[in-house]
Each structure stands twice: as C-alpha cells, then as structure tokens.
N, C-alpha and C. Protein backbone atom coordinates (compact mmCIF):
# COMPACT_ATOMS: atom_id res chain seq x y z
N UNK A 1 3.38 -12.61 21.22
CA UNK A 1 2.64 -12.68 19.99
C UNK A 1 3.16 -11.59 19.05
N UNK A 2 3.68 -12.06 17.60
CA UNK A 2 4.61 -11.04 16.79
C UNK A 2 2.89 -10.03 16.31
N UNK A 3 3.95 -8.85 16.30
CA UNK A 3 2.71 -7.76 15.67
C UNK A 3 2.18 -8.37 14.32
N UNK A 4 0.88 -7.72 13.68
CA UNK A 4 0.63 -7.44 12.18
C UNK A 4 1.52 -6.46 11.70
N UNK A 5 1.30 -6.85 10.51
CA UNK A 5 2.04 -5.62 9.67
C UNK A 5 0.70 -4.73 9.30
N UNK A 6 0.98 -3.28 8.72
CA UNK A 6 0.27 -2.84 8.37
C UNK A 6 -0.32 -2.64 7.23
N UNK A 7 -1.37 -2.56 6.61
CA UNK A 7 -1.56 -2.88 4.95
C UNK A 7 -1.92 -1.23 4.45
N UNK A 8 -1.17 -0.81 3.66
CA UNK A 8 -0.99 0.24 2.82
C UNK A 8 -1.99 0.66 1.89
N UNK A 9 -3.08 1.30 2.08
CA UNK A 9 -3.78 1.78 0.65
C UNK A 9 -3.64 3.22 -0.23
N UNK A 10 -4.19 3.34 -1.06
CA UNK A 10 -4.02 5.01 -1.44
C UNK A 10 -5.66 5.26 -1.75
N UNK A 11 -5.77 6.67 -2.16
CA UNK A 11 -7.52 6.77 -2.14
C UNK A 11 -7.91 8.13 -2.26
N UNK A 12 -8.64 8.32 -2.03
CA UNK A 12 -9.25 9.99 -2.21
C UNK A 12 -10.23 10.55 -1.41
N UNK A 13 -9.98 11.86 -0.50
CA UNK A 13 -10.61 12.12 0.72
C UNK A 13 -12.10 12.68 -0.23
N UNK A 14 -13.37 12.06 -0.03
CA UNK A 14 -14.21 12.48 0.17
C UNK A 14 -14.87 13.16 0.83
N UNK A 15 -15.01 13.85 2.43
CA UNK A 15 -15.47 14.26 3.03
C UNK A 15 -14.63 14.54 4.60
N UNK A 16 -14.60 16.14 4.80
CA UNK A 16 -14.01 16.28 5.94
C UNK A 16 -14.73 16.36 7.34
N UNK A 17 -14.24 15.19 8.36
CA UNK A 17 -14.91 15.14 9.95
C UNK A 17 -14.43 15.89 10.62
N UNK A 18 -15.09 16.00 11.82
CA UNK A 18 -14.91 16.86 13.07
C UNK A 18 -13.59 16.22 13.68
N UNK A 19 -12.78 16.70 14.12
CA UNK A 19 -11.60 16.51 14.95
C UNK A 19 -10.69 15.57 14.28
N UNK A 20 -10.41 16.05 12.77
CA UNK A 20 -8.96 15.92 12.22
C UNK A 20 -9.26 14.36 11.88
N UNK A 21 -11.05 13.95 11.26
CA UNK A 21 -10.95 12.87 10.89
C UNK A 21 -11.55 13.08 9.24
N UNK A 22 -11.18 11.88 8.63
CA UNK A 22 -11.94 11.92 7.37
C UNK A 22 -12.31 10.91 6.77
N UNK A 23 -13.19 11.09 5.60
CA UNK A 23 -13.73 9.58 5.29
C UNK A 23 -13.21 9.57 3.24
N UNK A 24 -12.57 8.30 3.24
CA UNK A 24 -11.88 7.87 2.36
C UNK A 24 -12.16 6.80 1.32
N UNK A 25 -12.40 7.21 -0.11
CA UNK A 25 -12.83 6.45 -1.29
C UNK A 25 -11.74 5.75 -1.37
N UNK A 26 -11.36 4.35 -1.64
CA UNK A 26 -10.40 3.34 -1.58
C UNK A 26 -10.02 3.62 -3.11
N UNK A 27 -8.95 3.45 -3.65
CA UNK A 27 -8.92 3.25 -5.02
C UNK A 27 -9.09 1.66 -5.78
N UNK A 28 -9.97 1.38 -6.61
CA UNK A 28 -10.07 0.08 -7.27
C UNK A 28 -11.36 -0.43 -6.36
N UNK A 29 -11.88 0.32 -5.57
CA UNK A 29 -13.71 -0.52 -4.94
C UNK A 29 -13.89 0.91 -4.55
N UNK A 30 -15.47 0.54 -4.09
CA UNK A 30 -16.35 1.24 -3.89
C UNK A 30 -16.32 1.47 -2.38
N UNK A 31 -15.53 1.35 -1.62
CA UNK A 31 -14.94 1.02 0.05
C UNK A 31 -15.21 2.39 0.36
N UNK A 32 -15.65 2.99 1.50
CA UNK A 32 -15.32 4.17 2.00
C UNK A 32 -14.74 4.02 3.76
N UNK A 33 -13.94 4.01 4.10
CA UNK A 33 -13.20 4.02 5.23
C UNK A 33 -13.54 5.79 6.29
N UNK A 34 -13.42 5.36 7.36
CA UNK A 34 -13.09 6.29 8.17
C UNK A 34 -11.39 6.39 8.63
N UNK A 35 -10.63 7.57 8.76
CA UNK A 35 -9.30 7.49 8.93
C UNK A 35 -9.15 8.95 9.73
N UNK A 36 -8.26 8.66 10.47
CA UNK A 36 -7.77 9.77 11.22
C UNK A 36 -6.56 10.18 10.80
N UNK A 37 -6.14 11.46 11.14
CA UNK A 37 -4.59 12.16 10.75
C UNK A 37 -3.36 11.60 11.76
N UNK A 38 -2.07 11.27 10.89
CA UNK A 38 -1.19 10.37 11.83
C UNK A 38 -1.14 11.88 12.49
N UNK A 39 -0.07 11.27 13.46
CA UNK A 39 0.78 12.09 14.38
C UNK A 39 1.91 13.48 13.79
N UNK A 40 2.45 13.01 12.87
CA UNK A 40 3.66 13.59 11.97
C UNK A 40 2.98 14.25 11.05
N UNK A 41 1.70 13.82 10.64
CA UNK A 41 1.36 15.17 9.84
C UNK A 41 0.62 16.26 10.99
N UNK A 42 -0.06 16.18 12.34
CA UNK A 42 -0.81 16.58 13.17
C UNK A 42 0.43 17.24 13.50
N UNK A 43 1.23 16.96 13.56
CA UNK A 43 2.39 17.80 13.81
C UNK A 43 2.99 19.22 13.52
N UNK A 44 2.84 18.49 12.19
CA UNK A 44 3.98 19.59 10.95
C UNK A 44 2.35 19.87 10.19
N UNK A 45 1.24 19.96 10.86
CA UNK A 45 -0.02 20.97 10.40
C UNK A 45 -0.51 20.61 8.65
N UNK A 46 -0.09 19.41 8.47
CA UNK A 46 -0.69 19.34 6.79
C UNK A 46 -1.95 19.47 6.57
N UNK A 47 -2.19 20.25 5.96
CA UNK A 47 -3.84 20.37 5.33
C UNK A 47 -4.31 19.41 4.84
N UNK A 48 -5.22 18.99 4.62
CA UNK A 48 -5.86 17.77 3.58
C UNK A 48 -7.33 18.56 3.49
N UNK A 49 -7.35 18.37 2.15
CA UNK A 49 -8.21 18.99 2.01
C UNK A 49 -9.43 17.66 0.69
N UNK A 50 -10.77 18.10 0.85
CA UNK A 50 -11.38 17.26 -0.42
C UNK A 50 -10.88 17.10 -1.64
N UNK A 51 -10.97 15.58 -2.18
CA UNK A 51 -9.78 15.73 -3.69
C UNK A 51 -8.66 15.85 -3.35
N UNK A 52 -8.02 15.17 -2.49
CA UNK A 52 -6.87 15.37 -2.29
C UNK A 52 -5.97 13.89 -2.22
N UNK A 53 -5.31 13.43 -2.94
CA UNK A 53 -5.13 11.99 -2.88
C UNK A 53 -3.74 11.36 -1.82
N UNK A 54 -4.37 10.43 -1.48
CA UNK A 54 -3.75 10.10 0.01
C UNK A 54 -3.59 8.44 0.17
N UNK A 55 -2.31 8.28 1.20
CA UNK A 55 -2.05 6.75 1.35
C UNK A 55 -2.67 6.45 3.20
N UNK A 56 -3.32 5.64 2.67
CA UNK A 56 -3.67 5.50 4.26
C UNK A 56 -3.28 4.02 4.62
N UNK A 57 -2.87 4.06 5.82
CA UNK A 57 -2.23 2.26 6.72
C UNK A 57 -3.86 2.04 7.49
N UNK A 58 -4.23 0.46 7.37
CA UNK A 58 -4.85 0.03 8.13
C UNK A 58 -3.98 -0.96 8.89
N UNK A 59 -5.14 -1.58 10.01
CA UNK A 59 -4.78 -2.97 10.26
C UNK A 59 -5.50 -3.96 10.39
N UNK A 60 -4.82 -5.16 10.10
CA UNK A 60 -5.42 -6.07 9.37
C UNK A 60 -6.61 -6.24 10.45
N UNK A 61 -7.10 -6.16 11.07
CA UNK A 61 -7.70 -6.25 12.06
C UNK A 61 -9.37 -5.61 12.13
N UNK A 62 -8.85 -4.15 11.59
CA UNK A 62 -10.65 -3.75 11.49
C UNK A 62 -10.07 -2.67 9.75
N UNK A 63 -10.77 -3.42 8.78
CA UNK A 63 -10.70 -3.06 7.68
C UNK A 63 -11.52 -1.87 6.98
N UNK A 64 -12.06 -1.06 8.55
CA UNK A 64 -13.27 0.15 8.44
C UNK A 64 -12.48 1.44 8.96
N UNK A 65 -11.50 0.96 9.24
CA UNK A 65 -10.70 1.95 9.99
C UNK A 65 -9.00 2.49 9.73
N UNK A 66 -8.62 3.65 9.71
CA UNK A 66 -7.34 3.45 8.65
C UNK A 66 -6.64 4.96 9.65
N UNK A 67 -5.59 5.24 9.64
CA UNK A 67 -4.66 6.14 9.69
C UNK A 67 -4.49 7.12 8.78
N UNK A 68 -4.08 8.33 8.30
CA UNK A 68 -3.96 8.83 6.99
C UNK A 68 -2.19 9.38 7.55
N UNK A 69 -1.36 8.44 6.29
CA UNK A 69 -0.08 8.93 6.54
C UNK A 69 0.59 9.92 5.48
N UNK A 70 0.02 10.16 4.39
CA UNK A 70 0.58 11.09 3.10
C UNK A 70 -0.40 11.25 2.72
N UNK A 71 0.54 12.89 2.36
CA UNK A 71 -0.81 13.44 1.14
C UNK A 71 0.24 13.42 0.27
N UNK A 72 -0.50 13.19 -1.22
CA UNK A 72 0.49 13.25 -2.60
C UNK A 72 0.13 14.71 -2.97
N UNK A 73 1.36 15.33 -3.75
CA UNK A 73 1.21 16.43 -4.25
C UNK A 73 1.19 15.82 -5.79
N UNK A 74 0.55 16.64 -6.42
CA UNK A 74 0.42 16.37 -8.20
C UNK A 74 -0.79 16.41 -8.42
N UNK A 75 -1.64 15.17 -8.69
CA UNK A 75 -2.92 14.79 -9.40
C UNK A 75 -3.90 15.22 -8.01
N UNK A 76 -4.81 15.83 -7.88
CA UNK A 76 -5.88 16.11 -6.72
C UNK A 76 -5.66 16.99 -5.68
N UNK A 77 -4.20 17.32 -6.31
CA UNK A 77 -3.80 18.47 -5.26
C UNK A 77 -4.42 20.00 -5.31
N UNK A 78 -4.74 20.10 -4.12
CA UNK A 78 -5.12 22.06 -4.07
C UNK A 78 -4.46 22.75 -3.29
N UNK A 79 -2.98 22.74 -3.75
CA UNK A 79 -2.07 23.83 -3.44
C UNK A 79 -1.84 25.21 -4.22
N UNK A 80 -0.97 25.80 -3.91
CA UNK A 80 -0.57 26.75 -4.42
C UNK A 80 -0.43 27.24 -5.90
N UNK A 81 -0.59 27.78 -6.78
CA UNK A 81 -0.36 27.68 -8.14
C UNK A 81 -1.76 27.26 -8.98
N UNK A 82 -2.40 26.32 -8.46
CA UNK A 82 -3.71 25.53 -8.71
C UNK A 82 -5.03 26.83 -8.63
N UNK A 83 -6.11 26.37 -9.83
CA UNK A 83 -7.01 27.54 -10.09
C UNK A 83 -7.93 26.80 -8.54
N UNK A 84 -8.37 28.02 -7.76
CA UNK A 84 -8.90 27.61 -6.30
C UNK A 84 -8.33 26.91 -5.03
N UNK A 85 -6.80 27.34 -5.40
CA UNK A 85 -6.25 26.79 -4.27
C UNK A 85 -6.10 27.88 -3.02
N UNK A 86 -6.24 27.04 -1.39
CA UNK A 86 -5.63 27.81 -0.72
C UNK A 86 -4.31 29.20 -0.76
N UNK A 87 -4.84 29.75 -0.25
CA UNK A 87 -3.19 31.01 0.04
C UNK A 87 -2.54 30.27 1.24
N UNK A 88 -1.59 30.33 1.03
CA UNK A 88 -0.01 29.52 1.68
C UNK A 88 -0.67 30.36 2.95
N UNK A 89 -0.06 29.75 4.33
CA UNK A 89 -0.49 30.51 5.84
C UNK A 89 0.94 31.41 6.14
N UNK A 90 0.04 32.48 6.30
CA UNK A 90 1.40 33.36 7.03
C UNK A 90 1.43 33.75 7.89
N UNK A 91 1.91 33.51 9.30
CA UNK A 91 1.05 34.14 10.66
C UNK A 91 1.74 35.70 10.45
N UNK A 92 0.58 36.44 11.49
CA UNK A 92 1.23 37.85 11.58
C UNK A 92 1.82 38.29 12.38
C-alpha cells in the first residue's frame, strides 16, 4: 500500500506544551492543531517560541495533529536584534 503524502501548512504558535509540544493557529481558519517538534530541529535545539511563525506537515489521516518542521525568521520572529528578544545561548 503506497504511502500518503504529507500536507504542508504554515501558522502561528499560540501556546507552548509540556514536552516540546505546541498548539498551532492555522493560517486562513480558525483551526488550532496540536504539533510536536520534528527530529532535526530537536536536534540542532531550535527555540520556538509564542508568535513565532511556522510550517507544520500533517497527515492526511488525523487533521488534529501535525509535526512542526520550520521556524521562519522575519515577520513573528523573536530573535536577536528584536525589542524583547531572547539573548543568543552561550554555555560557560
């Protein structure tokens, strides 16, 4: 049986969960999804933080549930440079 493909959204983290999950305003509806952090960002430690705009993969399968694979830098970003952004991590 050939796989699904995965369907691509983008959106905006509303609210941060316990154990690297979060819940996600869909862009163009009123949808709020639950999504977990892929692997590759759990990896390489990306922050996501609230207001922060993001592409998340579902599958076609349960449309309540999503992956979070990018964070966009630009519009909703709270990086560096930004009035209230995090300080960059520096271990000691």
């Amino acid at each position: 049986m050939p796989k699904e493909e995965p369907i691509e959204f983008e959106g905006l983290v509303e609210e941060i969960l316990p154990g690297g999950q979060f819940r996600v305003r869909l862009d163009g509806s009123d949808t709020c999804i639950l999504v977990y952090t892929a692997g590759k960002m759990r990896k390489n430690r990306i922050r996501t933080a609230v207001g922060d705009r993001v592409t998340v993969e579902m599958t076609p399968y349960d449309l309540t549930r999503g992956r979070l694979i990018f964070r966009h830098r630009g519009e909703g970003f709270s990086g560096p440079g930004t009035p209230g952004a995090r300080r960059p991590f520096r271990p000691r």
